[in-house]
C-alpha atoms as a PDB file:
ATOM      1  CA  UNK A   1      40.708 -17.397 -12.042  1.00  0.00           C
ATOM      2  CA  UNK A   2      39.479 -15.856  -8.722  1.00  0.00           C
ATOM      3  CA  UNK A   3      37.690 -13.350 -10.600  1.00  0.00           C
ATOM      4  CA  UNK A   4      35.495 -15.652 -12.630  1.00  0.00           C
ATOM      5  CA  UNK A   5      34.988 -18.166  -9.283  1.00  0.00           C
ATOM      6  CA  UNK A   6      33.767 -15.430  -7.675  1.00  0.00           C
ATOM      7  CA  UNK A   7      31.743 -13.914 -10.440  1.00  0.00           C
ATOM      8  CA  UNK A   8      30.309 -17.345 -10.849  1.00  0.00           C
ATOM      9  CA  UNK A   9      29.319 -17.260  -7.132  1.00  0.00           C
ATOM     10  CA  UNK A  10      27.754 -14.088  -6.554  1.00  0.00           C
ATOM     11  CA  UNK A  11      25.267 -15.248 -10.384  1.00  0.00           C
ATOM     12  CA  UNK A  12      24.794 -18.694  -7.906  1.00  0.00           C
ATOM     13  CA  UNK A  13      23.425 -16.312  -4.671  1.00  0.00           C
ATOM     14  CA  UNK A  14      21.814 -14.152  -6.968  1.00  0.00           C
ATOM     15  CA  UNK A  15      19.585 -16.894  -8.669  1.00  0.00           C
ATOM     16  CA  UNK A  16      18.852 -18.473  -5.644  1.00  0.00           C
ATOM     17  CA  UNK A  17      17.778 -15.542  -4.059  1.00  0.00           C
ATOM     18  CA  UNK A  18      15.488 -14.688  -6.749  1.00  0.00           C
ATOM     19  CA  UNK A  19      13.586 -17.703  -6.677  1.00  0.00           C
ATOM     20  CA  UNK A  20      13.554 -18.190  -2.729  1.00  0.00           C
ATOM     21  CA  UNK A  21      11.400 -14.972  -2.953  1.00  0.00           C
ATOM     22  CA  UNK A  22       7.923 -15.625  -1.038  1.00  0.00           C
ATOM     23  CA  UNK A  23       4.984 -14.191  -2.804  1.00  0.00           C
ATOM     24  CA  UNK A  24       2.492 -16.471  -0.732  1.00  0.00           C
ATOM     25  CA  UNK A  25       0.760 -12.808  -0.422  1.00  0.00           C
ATOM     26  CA  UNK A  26      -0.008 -12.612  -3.796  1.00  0.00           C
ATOM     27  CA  UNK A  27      -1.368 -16.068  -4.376  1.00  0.00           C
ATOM     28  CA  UNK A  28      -5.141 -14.869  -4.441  1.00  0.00           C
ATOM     29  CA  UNK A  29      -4.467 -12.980  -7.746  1.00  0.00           C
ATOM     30  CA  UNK A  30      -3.418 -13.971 -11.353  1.00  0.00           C
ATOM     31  CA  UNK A  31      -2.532 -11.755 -14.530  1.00  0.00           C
ATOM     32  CA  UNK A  32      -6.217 -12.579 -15.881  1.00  0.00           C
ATOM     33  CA  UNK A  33      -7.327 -10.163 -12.523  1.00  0.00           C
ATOM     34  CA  UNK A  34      -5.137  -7.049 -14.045  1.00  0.00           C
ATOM     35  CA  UNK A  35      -6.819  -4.982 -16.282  1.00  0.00           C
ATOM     36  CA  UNK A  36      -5.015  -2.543 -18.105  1.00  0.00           C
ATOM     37  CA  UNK A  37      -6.960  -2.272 -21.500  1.00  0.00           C
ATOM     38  CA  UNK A  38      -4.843   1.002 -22.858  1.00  0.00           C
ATOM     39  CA  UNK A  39      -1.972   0.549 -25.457  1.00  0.00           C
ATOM     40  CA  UNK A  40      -0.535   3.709 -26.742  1.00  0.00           C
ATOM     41  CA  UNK A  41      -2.335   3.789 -29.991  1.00  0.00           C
ATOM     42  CA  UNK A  42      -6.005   3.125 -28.796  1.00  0.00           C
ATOM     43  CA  UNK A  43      -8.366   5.246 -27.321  1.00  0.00           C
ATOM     44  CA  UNK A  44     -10.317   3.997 -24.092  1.00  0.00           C
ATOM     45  CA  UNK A  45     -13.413   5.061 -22.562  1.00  0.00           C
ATOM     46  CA  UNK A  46     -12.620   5.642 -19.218  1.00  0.00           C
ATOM     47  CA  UNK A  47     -15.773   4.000 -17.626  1.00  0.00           C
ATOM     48  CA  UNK A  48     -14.059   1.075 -18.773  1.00  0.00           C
ATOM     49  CA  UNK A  49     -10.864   1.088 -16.358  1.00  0.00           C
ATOM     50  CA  UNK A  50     -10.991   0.129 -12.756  1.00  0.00           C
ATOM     51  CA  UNK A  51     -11.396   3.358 -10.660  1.00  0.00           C
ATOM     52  CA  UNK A  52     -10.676   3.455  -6.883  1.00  0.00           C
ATOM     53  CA  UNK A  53     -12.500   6.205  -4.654  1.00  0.00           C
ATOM     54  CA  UNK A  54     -11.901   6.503  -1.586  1.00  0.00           C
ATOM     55  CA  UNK A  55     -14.588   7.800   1.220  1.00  0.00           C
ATOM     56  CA  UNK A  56     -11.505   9.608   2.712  1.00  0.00           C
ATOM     57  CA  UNK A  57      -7.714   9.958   1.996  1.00  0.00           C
ATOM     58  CA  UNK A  58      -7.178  12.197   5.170  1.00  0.00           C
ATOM     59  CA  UNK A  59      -7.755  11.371   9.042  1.00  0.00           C
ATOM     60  CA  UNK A  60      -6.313  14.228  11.521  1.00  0.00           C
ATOM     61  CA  UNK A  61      -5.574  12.085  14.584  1.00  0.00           C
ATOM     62  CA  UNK A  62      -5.606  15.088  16.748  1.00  0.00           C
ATOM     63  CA  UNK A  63      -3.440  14.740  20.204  1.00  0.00           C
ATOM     64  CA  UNK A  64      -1.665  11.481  21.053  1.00  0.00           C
ATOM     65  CA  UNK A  65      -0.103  10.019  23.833  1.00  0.00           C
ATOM     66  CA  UNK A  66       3.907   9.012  22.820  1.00  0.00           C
ATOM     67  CA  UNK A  67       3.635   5.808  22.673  1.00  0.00           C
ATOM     68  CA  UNK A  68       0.087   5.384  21.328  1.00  0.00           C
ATOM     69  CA  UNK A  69      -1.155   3.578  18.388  1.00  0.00           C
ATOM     70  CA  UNK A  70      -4.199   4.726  16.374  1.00  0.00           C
ATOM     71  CA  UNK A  71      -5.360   2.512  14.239  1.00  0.00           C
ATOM     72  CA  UNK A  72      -7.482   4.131  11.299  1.00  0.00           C
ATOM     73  CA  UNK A  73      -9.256   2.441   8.509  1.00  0.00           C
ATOM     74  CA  UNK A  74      -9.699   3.604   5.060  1.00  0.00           C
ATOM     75  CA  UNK A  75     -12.577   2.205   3.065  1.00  0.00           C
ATOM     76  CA  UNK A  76     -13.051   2.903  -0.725  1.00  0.00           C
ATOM     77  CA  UNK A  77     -15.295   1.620  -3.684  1.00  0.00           C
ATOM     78  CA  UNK A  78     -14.133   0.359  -7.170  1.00  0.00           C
ATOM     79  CA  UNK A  79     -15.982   2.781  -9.344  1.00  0.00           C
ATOM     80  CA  UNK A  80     -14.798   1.402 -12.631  1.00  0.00           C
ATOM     81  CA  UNK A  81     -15.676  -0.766 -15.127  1.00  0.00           C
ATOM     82  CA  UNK A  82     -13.631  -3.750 -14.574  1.00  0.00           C
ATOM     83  CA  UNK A  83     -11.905  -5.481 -11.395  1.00  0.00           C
ATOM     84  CA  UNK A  84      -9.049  -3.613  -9.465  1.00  0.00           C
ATOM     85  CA  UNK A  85      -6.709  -4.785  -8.062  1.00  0.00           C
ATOM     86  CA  UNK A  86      -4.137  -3.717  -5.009  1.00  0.00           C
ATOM     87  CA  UNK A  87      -0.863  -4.002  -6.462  1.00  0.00           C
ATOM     88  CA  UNK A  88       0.997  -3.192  -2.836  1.00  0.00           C
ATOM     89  CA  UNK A  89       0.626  -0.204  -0.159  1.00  0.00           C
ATOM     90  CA  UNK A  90       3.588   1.344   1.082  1.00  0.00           C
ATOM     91  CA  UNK A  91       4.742   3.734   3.785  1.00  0.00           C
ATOM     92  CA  UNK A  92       7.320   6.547   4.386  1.00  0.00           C
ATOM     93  CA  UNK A  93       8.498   4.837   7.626  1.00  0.00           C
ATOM     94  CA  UNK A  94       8.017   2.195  10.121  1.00  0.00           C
ATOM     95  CA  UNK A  95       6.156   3.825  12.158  1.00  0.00           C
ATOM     96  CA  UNK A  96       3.223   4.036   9.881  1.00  0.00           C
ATOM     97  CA  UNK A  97       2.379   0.538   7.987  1.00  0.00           C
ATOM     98  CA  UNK A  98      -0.672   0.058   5.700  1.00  0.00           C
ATOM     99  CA  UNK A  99      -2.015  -3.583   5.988  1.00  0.00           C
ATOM    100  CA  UNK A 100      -4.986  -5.749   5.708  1.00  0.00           C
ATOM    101  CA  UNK A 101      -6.212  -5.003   2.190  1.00  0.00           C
ATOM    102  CA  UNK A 102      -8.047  -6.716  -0.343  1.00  0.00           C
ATOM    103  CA  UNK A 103      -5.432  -9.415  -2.012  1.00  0.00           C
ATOM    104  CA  UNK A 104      -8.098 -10.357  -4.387  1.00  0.00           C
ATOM    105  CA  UNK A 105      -9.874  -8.125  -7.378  1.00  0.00           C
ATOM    106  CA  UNK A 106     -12.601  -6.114  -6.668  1.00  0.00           C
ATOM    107  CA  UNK A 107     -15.560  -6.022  -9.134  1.00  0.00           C
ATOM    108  CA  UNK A 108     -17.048  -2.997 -10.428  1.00  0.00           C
ATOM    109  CA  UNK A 109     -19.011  -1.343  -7.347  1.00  0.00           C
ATOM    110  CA  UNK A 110     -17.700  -3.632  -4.860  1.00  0.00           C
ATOM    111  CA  UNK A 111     -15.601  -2.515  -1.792  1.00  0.00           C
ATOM    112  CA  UNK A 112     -13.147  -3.053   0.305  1.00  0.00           C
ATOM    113  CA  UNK A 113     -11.006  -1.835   3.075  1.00  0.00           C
ATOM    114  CA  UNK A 114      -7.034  -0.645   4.223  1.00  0.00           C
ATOM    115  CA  UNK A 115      -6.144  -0.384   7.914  1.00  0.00           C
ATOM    116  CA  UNK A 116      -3.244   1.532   8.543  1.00  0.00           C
ATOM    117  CA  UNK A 117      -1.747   1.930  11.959  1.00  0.00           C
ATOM    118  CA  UNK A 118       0.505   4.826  13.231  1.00  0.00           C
ATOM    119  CA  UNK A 119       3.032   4.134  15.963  1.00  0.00           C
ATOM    120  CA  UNK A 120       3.899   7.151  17.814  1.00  0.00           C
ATOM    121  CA  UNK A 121       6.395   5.568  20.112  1.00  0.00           C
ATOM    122  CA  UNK A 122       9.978   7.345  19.936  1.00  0.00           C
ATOM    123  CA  UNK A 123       7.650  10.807  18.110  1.00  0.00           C
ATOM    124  CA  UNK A 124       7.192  13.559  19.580  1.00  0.00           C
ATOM    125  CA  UNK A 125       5.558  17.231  17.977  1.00  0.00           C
ATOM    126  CA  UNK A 126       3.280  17.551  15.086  1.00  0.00           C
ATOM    127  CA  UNK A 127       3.515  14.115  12.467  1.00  0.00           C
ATOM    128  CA  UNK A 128       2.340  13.991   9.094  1.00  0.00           C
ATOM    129  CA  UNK A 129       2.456  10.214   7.899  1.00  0.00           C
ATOM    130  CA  UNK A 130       1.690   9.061   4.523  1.00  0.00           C
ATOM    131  CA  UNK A 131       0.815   5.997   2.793  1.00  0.00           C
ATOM    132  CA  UNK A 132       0.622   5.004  -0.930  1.00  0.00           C
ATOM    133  CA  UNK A 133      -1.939   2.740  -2.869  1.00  0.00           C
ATOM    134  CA  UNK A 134      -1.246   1.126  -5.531  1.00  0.00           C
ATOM    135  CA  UNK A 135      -3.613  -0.130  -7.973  1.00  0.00           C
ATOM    136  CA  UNK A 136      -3.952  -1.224 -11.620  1.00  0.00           C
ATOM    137  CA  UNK A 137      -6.672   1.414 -11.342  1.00  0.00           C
ATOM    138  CA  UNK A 138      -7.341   5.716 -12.628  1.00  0.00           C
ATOM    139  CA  UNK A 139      -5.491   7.251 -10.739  1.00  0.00           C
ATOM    140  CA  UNK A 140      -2.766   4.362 -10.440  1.00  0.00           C
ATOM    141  CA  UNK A 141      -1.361   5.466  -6.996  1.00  0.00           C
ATOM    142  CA  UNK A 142      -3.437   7.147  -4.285  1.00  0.00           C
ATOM    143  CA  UNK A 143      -1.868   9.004  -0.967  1.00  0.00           C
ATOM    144  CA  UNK A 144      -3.752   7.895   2.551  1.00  0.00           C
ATOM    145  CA  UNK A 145      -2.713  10.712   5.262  1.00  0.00           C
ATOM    146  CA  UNK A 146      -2.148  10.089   8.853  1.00  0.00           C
ATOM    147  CA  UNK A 147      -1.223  13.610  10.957  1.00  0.00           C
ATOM    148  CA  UNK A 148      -0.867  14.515  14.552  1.00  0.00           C
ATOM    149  CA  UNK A 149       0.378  15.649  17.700  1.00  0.00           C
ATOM    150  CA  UNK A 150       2.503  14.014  19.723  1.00  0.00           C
ATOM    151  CA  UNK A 151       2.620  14.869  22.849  1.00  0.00           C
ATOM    152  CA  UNK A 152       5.302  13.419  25.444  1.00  0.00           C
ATOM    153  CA  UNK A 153       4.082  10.674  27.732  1.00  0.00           C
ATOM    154  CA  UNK A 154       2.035  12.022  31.011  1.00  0.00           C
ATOM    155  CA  UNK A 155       4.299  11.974  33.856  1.00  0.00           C
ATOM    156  CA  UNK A 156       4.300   8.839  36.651  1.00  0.00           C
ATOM    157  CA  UNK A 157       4.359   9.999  40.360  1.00  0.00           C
END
């Protein structure tokens, strides 16, 4: 009997949870903005797909301060031939955090922009940060590089 109470509890959090999800960033785009006109069994001309280039995917920040933030931004141009859209932009750690881009599709030949911001506070030595792109675009992922040197804060007399 405590088995299935508790069972029946953890289903309860579980569904609650699921639907208390906020996806307020999202609200700009709808399944009609993704375009993803492959199946398996067709062939595609690839002019037709949404293609994102960037003008860069590599900044060397050169020497920092420890406890400096450099703020870089990354701007790229749908080259496609429908919209793309940003599915998410992630990071390999905290201290590096991809925001501000495009929530909304991009038509062919438009453009848009990602900031991305590297904390260096608690770093020290060479850093090589990455973040990932994500697009319903060719290629589907795309690898924004951050790297550095540290060096330890100036000394206060």
């Amino acid at each position: 009997m405590m088995r299935t109470t508790s069972f029946l509890f953890m289903i309860a959090v579980l569904f609650v949870g699921c639907r208390l999800t906020d996806h307020s960033e999202n609200e700009g785009v709808t399944t009609d903005d993704l375009t993803f006109p492959v199946s398996g069994y067709e062939k595609v001309d690839a002019a037709d797909l949404p293609k994102i280039v960037f003008d860069r995917t590599e900044v060397e920040m050169g020497r920092i301060t420890q406890g400096q933030r450099v703020e870089e931004q990354f701007t790229f141009t749908n080259e496609g031939g429908s919209p793309l859209v940003i599915t998410d932009v992630r990071s390999t750690c905290g201290c590096t955090v991809g925001k501000d881009w495009p929530k909304g599709a991009i038509p062919p030949g438009g453009t848009g922009s990602i900031t991305v911001t590297f904390d260096s506070e608690g770093r020290e030595g060479m850093q090589h940060k990455t973040v990932t792109v994500l697009a319903n675009s060719s290629p589907p992922s795309t690898v924004l590089t951050l790297t550095g040197d540290v060096v330890g804060p100036k000394p206060t007399n």
